[in-house]
C-alpha atoms as a PDB file:
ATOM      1  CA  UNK A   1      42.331  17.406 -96.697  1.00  0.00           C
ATOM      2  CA  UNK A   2      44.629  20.238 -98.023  1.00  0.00           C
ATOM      3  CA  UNK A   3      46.231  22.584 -96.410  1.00  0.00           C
ATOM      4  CA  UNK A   4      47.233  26.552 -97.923  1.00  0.00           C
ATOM      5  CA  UNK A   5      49.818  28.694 -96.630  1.00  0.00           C
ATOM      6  CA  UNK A   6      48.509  32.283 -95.548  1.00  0.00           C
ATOM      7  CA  UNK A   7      51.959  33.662 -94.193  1.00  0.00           C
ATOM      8  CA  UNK A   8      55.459  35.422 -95.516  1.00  0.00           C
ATOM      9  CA  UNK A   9      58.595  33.987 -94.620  1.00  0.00           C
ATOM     10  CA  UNK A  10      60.901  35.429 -91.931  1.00  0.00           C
ATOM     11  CA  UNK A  11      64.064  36.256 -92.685  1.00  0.00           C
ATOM     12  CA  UNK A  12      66.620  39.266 -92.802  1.00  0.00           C
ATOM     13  CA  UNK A  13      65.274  40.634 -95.999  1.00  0.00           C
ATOM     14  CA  UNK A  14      61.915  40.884 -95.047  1.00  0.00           C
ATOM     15  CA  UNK A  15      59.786  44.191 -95.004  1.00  0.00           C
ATOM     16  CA  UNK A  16      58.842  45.871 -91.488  1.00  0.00           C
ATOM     17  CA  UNK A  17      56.113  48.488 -90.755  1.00  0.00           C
ATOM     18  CA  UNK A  18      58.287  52.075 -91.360  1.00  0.00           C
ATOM     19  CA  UNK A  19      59.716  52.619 -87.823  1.00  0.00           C
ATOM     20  CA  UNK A  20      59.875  49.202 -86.380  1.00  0.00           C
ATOM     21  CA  UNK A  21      63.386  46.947 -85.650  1.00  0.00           C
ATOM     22  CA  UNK A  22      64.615  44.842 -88.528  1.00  0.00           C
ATOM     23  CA  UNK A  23      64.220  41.443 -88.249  1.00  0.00           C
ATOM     24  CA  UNK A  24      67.713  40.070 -86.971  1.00  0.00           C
ATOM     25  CA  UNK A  25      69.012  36.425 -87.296  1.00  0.00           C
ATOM     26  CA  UNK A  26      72.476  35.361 -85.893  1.00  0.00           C
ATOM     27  CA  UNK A  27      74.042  32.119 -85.465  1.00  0.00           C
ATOM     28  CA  UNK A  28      74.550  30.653 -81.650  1.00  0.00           C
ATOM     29  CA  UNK A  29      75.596  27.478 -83.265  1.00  0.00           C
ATOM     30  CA  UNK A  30      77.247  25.722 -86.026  1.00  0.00           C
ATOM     31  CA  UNK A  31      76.220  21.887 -86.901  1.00  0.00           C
ATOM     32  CA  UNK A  32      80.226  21.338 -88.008  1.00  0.00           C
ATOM     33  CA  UNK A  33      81.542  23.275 -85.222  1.00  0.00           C
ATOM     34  CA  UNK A  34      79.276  22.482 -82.139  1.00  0.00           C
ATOM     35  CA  UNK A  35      77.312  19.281 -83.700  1.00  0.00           C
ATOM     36  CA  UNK A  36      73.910  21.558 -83.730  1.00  0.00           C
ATOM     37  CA  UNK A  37      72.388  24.127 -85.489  1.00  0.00           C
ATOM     38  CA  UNK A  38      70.904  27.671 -83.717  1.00  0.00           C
ATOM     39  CA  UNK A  39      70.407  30.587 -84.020  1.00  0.00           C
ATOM     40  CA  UNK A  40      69.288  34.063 -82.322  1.00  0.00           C
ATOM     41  CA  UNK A  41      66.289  35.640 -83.707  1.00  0.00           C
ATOM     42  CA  UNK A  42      65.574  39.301 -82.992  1.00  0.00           C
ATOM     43  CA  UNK A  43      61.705  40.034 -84.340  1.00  0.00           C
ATOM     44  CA  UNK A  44      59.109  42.732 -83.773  1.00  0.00           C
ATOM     45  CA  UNK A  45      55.757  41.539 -82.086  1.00  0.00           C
ATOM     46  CA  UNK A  46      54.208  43.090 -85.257  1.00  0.00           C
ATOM     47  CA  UNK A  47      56.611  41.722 -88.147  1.00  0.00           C
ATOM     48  CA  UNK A  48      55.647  39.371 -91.311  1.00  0.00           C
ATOM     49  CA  UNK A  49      52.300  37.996 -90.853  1.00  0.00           C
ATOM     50  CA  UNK A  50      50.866  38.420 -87.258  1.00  0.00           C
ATOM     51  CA  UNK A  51      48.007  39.000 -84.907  1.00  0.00           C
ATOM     52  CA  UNK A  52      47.156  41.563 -82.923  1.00  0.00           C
ATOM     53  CA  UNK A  53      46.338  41.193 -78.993  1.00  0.00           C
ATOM     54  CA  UNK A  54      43.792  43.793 -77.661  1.00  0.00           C
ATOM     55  CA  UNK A  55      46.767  45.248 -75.692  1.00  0.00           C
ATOM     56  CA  UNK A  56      48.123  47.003 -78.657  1.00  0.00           C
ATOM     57  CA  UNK A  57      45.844  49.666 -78.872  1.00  0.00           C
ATOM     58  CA  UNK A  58      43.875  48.806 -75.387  1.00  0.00           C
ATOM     59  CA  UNK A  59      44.819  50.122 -72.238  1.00  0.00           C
ATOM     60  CA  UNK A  60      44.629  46.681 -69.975  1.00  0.00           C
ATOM     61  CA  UNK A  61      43.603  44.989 -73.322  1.00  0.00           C
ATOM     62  CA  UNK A  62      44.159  40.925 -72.990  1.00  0.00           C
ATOM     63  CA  UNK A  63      47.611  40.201 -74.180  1.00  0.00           C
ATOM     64  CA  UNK A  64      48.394  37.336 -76.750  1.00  0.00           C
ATOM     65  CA  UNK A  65      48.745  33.992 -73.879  1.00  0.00           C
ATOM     66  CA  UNK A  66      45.319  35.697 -72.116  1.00  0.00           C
ATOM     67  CA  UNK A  67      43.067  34.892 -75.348  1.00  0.00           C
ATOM     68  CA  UNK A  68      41.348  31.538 -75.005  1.00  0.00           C
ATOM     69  CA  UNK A  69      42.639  29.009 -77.571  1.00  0.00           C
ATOM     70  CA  UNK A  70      39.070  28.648 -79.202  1.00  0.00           C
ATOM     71  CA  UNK A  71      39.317  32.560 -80.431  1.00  0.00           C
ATOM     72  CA  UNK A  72      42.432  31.467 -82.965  1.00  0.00           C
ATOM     73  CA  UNK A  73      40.746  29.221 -85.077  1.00  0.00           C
ATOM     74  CA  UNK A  74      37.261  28.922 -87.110  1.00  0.00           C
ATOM     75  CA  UNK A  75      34.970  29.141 -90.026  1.00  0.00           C
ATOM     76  CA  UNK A  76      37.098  30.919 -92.593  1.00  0.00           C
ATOM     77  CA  UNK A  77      35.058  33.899 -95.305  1.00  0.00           C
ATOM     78  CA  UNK A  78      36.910  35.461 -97.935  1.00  0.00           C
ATOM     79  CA  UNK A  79      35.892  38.664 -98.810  1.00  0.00           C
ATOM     80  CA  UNK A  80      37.400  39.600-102.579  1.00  0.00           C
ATOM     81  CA  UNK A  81      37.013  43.712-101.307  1.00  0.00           C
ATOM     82  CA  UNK A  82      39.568  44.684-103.644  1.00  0.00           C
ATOM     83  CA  UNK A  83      40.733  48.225-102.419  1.00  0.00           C
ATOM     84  CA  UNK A  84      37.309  48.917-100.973  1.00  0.00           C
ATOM     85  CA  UNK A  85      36.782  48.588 -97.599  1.00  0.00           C
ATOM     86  CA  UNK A  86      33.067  49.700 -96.492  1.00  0.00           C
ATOM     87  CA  UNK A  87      30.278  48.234 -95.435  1.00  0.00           C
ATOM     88  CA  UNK A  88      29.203  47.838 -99.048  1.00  0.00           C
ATOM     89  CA  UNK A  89      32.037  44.940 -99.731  1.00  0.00           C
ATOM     90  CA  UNK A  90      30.104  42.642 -98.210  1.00  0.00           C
ATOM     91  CA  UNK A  91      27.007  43.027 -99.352  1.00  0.00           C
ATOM     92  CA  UNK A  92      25.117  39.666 -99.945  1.00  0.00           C
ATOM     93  CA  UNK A  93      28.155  37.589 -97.944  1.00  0.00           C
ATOM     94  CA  UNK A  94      27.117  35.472 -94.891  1.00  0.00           C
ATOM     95  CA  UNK A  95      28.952  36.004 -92.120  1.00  0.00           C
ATOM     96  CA  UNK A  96      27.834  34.084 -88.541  1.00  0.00           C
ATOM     97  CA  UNK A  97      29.021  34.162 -84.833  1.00  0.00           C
ATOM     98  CA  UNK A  98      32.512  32.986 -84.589  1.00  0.00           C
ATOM     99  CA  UNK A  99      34.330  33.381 -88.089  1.00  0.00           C
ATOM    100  CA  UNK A 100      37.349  34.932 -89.182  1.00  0.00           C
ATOM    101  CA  UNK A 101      36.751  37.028 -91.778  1.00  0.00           C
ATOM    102  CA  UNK A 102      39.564  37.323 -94.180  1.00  0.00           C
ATOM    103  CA  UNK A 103      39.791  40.487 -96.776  1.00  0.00           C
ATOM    104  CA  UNK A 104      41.557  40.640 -99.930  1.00  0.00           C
ATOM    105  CA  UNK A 105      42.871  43.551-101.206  1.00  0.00           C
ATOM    106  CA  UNK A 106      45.336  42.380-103.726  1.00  0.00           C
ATOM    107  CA  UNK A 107      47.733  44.357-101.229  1.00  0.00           C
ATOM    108  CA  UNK A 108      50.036  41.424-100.593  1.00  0.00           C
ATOM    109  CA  UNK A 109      51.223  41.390-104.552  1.00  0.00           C
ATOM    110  CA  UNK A 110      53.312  44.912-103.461  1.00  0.00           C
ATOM    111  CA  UNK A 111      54.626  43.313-100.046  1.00  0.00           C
ATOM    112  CA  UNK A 112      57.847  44.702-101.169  1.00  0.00           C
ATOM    113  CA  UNK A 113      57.486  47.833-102.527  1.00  0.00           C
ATOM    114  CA  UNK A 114      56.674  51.338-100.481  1.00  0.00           C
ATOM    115  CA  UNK A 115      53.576  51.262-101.868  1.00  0.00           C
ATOM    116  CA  UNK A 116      53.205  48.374 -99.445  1.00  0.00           C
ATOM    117  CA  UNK A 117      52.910  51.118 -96.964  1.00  0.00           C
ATOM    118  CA  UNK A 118      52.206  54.057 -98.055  1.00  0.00           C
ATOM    119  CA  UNK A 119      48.788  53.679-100.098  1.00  0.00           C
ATOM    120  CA  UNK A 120      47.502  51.148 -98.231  1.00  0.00           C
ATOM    121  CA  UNK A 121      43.451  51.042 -98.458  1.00  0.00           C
ATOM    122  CA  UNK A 122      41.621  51.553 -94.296  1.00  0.00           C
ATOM    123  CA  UNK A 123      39.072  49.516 -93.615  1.00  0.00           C
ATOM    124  CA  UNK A 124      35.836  51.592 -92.350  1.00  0.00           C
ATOM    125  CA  UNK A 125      34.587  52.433 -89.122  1.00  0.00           C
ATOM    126  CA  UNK A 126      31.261  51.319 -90.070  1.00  0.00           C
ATOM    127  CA  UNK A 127      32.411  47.522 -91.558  1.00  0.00           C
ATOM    128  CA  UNK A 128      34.212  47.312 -88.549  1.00  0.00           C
ATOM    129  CA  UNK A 129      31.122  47.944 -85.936  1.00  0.00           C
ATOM    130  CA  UNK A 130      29.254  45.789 -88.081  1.00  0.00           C
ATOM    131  CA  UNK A 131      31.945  42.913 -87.791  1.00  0.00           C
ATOM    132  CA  UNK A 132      31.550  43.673 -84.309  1.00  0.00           C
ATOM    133  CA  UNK A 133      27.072  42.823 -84.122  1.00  0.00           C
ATOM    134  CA  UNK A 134      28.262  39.563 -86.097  1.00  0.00           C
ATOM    135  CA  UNK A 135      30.475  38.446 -83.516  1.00  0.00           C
ATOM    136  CA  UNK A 136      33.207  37.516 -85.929  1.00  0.00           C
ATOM    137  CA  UNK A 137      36.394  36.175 -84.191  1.00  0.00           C
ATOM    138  CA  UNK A 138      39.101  37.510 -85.977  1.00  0.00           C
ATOM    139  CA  UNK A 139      39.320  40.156 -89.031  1.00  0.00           C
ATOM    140  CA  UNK A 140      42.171  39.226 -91.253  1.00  0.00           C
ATOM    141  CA  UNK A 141      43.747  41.740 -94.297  1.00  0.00           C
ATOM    142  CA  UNK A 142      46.501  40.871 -96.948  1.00  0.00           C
ATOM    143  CA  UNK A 143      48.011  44.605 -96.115  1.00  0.00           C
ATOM    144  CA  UNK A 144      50.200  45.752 -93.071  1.00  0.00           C
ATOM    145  CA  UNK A 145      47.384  47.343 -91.362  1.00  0.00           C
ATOM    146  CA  UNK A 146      44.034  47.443 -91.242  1.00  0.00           C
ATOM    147  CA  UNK A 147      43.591  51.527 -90.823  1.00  0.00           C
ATOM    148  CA  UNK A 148      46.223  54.348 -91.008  1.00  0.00           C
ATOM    149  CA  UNK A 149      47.015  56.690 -87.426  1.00  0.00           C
ATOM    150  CA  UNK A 150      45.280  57.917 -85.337  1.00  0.00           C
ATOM    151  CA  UNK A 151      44.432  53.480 -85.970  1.00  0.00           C
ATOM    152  CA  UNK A 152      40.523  53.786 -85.084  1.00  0.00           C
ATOM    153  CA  UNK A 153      39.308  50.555 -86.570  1.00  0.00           C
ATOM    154  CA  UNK A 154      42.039  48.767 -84.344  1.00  0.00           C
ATOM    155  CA  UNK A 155      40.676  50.289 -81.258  1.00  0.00           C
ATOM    156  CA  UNK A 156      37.394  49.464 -81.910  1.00  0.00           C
ATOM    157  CA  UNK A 157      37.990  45.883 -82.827  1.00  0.00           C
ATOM    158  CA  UNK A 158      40.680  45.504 -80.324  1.00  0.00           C
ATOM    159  CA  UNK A 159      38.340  46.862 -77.566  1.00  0.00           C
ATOM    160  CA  UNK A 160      35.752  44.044 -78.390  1.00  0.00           C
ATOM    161  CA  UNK A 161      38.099  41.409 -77.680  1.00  0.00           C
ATOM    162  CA  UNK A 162      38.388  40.821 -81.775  1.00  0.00           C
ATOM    163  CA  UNK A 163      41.737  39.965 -83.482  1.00  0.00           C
ATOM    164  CA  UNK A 164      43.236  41.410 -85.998  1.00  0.00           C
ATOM    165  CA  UNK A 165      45.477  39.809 -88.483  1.00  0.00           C
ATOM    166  CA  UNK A 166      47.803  41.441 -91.115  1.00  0.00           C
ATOM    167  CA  UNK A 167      50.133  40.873 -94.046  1.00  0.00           C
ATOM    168  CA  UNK A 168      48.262  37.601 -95.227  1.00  0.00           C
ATOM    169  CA  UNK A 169      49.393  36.804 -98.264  1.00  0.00           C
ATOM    170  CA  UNK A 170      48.242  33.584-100.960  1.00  0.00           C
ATOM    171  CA  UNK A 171      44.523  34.725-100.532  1.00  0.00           C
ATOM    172  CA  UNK A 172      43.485  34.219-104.336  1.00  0.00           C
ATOM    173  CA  UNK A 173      44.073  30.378-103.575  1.00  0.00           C
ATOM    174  CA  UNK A 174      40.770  30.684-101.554  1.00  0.00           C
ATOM    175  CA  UNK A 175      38.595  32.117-103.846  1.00  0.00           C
ATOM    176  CA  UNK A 176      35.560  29.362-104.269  1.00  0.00           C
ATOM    177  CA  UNK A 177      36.655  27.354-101.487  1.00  0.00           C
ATOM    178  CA  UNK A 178      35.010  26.510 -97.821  1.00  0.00           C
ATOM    179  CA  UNK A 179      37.817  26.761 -95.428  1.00  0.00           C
ATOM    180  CA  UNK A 180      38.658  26.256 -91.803  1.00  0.00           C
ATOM    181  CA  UNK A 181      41.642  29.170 -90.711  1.00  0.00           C
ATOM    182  CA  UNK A 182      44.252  28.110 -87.922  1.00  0.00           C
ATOM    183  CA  UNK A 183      45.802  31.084 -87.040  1.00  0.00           C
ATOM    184  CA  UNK A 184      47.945  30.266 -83.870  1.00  0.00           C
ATOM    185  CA  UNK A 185      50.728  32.994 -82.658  1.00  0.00           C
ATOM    186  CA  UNK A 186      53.403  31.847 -79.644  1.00  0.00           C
ATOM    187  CA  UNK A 187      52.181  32.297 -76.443  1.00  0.00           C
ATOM    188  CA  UNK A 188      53.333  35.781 -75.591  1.00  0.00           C
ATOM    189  CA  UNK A 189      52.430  37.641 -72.790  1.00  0.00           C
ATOM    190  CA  UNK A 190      52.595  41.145 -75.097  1.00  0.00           C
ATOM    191  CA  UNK A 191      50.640  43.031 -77.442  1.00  0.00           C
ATOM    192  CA  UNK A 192      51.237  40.768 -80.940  1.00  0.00           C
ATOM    193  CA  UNK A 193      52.948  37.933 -82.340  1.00  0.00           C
ATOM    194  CA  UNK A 194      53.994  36.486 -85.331  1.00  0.00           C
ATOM    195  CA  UNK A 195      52.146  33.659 -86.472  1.00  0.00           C
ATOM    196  CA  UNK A 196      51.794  30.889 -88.959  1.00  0.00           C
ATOM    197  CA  UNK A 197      48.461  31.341 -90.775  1.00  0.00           C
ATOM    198  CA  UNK A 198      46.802  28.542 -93.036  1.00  0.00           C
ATOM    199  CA  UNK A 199      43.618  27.499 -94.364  1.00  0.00           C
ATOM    200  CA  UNK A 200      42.512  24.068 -94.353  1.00  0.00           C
ATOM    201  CA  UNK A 201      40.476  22.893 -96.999  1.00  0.00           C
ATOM    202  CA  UNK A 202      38.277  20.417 -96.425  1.00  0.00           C
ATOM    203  CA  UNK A 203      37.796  18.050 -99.160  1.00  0.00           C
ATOM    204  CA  UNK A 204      33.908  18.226 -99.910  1.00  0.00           C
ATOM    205  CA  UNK A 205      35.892  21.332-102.399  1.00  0.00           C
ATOM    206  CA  UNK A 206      36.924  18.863-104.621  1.00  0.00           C
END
């Protein structure tokens, strides 16, 4: 079995969507002054890699701890989309009842740069309803959001009960494989949620 990372790191430095907190870590305790190590960590619901709850764009949409467990983890498909987001990206792919659907852009290589956020490709209304008749679980992009304002594609996964998760990064270590995604957040009671994403790969790859 092997297991690949999907997720940035948190810390201080990291990139946030334009307009939400900075990520803030302080230290509650020192391991030569109080014998332990802590510290305070001030984070968006929607910073580093995370999925979004129906609540975020849903009026009395499910919130994060309201999902059932079974919707966080399944059949993984990579879609190499490039900057191309319609219907005709996945052309030919398989997609059944139940997977998370995972897009790559190429997105993730400019986490850092404005670009990041600023020439971001949106994912089409018409992929998305037809995301929607498969009965995917989740729909995953290596970019911080799937659309751009007024967000339509969010509401009309969000409204169907199906996650979304954003900056993924490390998808080109999937291209080839079969792979199971994990992609538990904490159990918040709010809109989104940081999470650690990874793929496990079973080993009938090698």
């Amino acid at each position: 079995m092997k297991w690949i990372d999907l997720s940035v790191p948190i810390n201080e430095k990291m990139p946030v969507y334009p307009g939400d907190p900075a990520v803030k870590i302080e230290p509650a305790g020192d391991i030569h002054k109080n014998g332990y190590e802590d510290h305070y960590l001030s984070i968006g619901t929607h910073a580093g890699t995370h999925i979004d709850a129906p609540s975020h764009m849903i009026v009395g949409g499910a919130t994060l701890d309201q999902v059932p467990l079974e919707n966080f983890s399944g059949r993984g498909v990579l879609i190499k989309s490039g900057m191309n987001l319609g219907l005709e990206t996945i052309d030919g792919v398989s997609i059944q009842k139940g997977d998370i659907v995972l897009f790559h852009t190429g997105m993730s290589g400019l986490y850092r740069e404005p670009e990041y956020y600023n020439n971001y490709p949106a994912m089409t209304e018409e992929l998305a309803r037809y995301l929607i008749d498969k009965k995917v679980k989740m729909v995953g992009v290596d970019m911080c959001s799937v659309d751009h304002e007024p967000f339509p594609v969010h509401k009309i996964l969000l409204k169907e009960n199906i996650l979304i998760i954003e900056n993924l990064t490390n998808l080109s270590a999937l291209d080839g494989l079969e792979f199971r995604i994990l992609a538990f957040p904490l159990k918040l009671q709010l809109d989104g949620s940081p999470a650690r994403i990874v793929a496990e790969i079973p080993q009938t790859n090698s």
